[in-house]
C-alpha atoms as a PDB file:
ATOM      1  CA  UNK A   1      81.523  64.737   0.001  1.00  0.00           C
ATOM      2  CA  UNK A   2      80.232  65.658   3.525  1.00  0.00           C
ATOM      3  CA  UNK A   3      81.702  63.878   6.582  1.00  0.00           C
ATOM      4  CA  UNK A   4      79.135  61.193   7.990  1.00  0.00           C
ATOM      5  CA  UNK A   5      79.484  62.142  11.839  1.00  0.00           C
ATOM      6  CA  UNK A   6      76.536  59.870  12.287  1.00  0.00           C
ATOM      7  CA  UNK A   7      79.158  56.997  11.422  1.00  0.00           C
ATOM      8  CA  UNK A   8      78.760  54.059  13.316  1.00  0.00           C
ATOM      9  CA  UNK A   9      82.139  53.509  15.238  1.00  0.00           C
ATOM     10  CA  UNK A  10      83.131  50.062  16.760  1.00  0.00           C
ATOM     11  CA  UNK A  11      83.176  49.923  19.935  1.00  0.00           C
ATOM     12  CA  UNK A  12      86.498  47.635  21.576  1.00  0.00           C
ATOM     13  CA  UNK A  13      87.713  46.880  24.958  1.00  0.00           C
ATOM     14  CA  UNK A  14      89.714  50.091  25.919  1.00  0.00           C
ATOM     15  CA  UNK A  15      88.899  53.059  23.923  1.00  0.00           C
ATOM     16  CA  UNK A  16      87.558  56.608  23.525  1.00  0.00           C
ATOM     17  CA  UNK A  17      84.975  57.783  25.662  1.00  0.00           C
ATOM     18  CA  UNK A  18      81.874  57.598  23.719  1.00  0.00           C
ATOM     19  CA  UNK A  19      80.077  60.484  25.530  1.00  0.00           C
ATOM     20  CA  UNK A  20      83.084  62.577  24.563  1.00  0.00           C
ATOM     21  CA  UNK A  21      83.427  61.609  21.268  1.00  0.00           C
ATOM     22  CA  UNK A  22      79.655  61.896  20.487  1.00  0.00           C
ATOM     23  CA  UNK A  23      79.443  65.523  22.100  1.00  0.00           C
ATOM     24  CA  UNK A  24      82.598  66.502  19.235  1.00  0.00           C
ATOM     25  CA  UNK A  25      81.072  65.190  16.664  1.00  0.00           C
ATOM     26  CA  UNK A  26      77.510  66.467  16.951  1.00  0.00           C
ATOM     27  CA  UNK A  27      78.938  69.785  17.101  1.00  0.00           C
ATOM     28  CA  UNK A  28      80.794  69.255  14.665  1.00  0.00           C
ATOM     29  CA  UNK A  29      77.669  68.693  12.390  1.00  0.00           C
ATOM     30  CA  UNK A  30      75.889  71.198  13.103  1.00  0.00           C
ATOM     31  CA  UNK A  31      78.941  73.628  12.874  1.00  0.00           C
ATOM     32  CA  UNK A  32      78.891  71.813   8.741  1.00  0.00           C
ATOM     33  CA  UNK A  33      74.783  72.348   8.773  1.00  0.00           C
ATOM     34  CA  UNK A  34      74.690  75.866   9.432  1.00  0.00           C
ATOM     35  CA  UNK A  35      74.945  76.081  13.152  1.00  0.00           C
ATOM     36  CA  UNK A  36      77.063  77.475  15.349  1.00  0.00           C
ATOM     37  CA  UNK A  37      80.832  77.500  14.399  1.00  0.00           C
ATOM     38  CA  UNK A  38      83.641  75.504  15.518  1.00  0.00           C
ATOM     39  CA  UNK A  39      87.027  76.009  13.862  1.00  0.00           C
ATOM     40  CA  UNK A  40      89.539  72.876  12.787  1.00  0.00           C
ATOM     41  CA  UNK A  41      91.741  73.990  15.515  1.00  0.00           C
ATOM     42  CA  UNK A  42      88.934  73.358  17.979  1.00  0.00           C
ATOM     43  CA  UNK A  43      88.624  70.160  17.129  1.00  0.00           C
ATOM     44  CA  UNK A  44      92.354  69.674  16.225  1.00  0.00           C
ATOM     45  CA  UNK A  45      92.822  70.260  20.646  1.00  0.00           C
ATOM     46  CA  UNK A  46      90.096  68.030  21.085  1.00  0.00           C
ATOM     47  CA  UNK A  47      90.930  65.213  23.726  1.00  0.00           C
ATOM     48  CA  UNK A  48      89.031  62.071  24.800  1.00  0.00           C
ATOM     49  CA  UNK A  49      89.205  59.993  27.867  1.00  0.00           C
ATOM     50  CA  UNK A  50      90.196  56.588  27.430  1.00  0.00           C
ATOM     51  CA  UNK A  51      87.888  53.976  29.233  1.00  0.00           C
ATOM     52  CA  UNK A  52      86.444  50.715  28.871  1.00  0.00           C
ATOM     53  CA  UNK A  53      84.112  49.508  26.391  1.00  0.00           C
ATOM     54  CA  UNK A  54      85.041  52.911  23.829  1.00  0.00           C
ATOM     55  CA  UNK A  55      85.209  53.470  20.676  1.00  0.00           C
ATOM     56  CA  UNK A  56      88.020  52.273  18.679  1.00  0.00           C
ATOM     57  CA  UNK A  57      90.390  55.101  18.488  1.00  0.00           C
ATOM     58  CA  UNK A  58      92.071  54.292  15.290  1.00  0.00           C
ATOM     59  CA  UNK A  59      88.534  54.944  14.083  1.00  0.00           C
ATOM     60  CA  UNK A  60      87.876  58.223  15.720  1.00  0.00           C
ATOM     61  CA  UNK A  61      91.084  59.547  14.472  1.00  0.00           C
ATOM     62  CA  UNK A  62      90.136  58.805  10.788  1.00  0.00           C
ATOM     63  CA  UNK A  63      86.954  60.352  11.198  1.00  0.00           C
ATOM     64  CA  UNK A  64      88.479  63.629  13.363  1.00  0.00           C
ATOM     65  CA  UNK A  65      91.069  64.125  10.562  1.00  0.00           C
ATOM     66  CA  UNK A  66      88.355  64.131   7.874  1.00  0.00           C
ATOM     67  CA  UNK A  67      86.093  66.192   9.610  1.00  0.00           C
ATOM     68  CA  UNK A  68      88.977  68.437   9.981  1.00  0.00           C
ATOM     69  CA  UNK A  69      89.553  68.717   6.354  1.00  0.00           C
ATOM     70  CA  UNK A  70      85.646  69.375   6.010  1.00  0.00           C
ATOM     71  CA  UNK A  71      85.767  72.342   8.085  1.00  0.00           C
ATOM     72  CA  UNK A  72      89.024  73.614   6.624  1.00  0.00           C
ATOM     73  CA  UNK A  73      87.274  73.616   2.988  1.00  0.00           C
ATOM     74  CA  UNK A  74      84.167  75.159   4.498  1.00  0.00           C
ATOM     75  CA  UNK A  75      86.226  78.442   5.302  1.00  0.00           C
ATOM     76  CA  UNK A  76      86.260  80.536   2.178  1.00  0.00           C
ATOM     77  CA  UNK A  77      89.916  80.041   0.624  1.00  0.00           C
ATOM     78  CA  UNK A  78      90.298  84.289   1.224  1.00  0.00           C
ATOM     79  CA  UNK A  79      89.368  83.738   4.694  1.00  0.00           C
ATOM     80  CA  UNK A  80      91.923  80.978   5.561  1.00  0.00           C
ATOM     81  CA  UNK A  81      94.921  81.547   8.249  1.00  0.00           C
ATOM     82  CA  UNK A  82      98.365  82.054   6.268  1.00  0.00           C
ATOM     83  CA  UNK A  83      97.321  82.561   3.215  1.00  0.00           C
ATOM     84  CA  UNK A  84      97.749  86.039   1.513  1.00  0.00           C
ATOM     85  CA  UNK A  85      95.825  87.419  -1.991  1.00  0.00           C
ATOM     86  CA  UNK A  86      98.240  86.596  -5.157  1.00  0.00           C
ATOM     87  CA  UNK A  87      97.846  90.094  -7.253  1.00  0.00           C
ATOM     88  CA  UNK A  88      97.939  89.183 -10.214  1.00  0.00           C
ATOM     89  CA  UNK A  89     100.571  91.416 -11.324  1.00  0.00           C
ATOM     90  CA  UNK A  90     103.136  89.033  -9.208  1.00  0.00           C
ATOM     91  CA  UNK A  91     101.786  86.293 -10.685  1.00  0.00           C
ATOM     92  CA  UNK A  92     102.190  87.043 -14.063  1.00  0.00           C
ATOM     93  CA  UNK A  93     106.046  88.286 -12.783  1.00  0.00           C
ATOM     94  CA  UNK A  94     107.058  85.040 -11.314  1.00  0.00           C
ATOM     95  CA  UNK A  95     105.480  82.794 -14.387  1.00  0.00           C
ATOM     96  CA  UNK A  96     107.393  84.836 -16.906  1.00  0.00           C
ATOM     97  CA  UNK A  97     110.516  84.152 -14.745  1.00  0.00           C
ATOM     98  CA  UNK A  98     110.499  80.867 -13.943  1.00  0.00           C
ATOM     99  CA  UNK A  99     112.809  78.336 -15.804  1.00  0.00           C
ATOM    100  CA  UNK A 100     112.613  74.913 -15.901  1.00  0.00           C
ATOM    101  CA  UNK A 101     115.724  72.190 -16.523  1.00  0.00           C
ATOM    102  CA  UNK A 102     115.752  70.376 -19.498  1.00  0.00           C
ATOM    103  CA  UNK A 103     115.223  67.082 -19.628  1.00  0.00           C
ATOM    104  CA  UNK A 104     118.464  65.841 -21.221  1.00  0.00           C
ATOM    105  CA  UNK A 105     118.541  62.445 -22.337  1.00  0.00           C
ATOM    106  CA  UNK A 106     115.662  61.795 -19.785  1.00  0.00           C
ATOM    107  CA  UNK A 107     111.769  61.922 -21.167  1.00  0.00           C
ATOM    108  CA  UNK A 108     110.085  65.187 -20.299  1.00  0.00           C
ATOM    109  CA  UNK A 109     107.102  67.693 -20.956  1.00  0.00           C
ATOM    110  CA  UNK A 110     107.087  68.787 -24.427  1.00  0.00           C
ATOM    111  CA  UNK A 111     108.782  72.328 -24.012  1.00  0.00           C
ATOM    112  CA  UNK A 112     106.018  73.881 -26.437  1.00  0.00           C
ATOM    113  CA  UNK A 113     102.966  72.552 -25.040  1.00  0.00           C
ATOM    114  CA  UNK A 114     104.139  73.825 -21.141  1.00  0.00           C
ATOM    115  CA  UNK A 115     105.143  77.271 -22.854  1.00  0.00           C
ATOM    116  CA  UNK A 116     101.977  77.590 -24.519  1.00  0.00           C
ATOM    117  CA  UNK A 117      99.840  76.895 -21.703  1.00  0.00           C
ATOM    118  CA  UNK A 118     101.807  79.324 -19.212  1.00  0.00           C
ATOM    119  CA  UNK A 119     100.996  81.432 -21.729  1.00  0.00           C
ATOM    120  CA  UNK A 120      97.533  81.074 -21.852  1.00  0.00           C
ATOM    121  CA  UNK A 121      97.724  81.703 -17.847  1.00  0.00           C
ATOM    122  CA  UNK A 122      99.545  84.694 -17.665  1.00  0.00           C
ATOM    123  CA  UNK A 123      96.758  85.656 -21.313  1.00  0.00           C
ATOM    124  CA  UNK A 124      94.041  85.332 -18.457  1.00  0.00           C
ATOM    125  CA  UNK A 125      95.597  86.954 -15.515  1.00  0.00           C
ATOM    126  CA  UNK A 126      96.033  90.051 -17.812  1.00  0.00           C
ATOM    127  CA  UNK A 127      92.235  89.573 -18.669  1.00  0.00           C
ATOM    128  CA  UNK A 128      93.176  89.189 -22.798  1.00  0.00           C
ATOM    129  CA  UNK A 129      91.746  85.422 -22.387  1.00  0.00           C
ATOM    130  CA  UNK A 130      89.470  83.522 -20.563  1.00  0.00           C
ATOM    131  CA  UNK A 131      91.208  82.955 -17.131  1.00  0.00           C
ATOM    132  CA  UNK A 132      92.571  79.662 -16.090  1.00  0.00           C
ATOM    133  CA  UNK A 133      91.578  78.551 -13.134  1.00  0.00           C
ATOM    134  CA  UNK A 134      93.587  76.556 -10.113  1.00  0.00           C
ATOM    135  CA  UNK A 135      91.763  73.108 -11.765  1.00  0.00           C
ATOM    136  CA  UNK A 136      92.537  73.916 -14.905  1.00  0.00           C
ATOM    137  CA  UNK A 137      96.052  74.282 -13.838  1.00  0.00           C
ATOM    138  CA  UNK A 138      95.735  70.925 -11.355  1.00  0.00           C
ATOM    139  CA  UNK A 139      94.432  69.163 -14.469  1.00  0.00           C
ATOM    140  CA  UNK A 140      96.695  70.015 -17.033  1.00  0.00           C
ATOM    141  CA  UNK A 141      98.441  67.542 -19.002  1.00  0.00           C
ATOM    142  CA  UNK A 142     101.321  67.721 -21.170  1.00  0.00           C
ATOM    143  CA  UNK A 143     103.238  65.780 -24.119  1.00  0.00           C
ATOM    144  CA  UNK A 144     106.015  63.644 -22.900  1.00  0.00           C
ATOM    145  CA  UNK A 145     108.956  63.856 -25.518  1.00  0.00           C
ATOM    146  CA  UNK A 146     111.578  61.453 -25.234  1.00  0.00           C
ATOM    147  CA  UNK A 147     114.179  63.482 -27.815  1.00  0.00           C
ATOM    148  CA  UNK A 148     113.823  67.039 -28.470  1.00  0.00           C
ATOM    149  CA  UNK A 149     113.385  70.038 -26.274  1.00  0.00           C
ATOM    150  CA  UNK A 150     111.566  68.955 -23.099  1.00  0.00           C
ATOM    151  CA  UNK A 151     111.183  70.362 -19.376  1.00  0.00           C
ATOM    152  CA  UNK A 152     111.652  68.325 -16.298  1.00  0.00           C
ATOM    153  CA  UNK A 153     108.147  66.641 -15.413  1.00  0.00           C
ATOM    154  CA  UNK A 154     108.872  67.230 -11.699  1.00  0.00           C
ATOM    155  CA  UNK A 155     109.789  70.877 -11.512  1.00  0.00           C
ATOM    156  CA  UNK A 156     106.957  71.535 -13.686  1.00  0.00           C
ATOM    157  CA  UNK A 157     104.661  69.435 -11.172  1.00  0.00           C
ATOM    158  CA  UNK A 158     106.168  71.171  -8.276  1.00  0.00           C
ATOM    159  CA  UNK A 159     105.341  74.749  -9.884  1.00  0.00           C
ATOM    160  CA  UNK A 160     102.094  74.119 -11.111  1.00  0.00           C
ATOM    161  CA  UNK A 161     100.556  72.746  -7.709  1.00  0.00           C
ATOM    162  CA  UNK A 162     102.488  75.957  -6.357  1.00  0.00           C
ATOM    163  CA  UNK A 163     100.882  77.811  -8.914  1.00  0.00           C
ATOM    164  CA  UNK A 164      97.422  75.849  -8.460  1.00  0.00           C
ATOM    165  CA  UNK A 165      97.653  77.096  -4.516  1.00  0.00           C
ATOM    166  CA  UNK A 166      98.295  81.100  -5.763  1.00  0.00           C
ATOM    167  CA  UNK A 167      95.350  81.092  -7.993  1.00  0.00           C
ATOM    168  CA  UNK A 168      92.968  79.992  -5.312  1.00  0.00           C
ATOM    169  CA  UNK A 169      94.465  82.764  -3.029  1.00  0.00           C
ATOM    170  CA  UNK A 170      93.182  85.690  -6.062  1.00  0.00           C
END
């Protein structure tokens, strides 16, 4: 959903300079319409003068930080700062070696059904199945088992979003 920076901010007694804040903004929009660029960093060192009769800055920090995000998911995932291509080779590598605890007397994921689909991951990485993608993986959903064989939910939470993150970077 694009960022409204036509938002209509309230104005209080002591706040941002509205000038200033209205100048960031518009470029901002255009920079999200095609125009000329401006990176989240840019607007990330962004500062605004604090005078009377301004715009609320609680405001115009919720709207920087989600324009923010909107220009960070504009950038094409392979173009993004810090973030190196998962081959799929390594991939397939650190699946195949990762263990998870078992759940002990604790509930947990139903061992097969986590198993099954890592398998159907690593199946697509090696291009013998349909490839999974980093929703598929974000949406997954397991079995909870409350006696037999079952993984920890939250190491299996923590390595699928980590495994969510490598498959956007392919």
């Amino acid at each position: 959903m694009p960022v409204r920076t036509g938002a209509r901010l309230p104005v209080v007694w002591r706040g941002y300079d509205r000038n200033q804040v209205d100048t960031l903004l518009n470029r901002i929009s255009q920079a999200l319409n095609g125009g000329p660029a401006m990176s989240a960093d840019e607007v990330r060192e962004a500062r605004f003068d604090v005078v009377l009769r301004g715009y609320d800055s609680r405001a115009v920090d919720d709207l920087v930080r989600e324009c923010i995000r909107e220009l960070e998911a504009a950038v094409p995932i392979s173009e993004r700062p810090g973030r190196s291509r998962a081959e799929p080779g390594w991939l397939i590598n650190w699946i195949q070696n990762t263990r998870f605890s078992d759940a002990r007397l604790r509930s947990g994921y139903d061992v097969r059904d986590v198993d099954a689909f890592l398998g159907r991951v690593v199946a697509g990485l090696r291009g013998t199945a349909p490839p999974v993608t980093a929703r598929d993986v974000r949406e997954s959903g397991f079995r909870v088992v409350r006696l037999g064989p079952g993984y920890d939910e939250q190491e299996v939470d923590r390595f699928l979003l980590q495994l969510a993150g490598a498959l956007e970077r392919r």
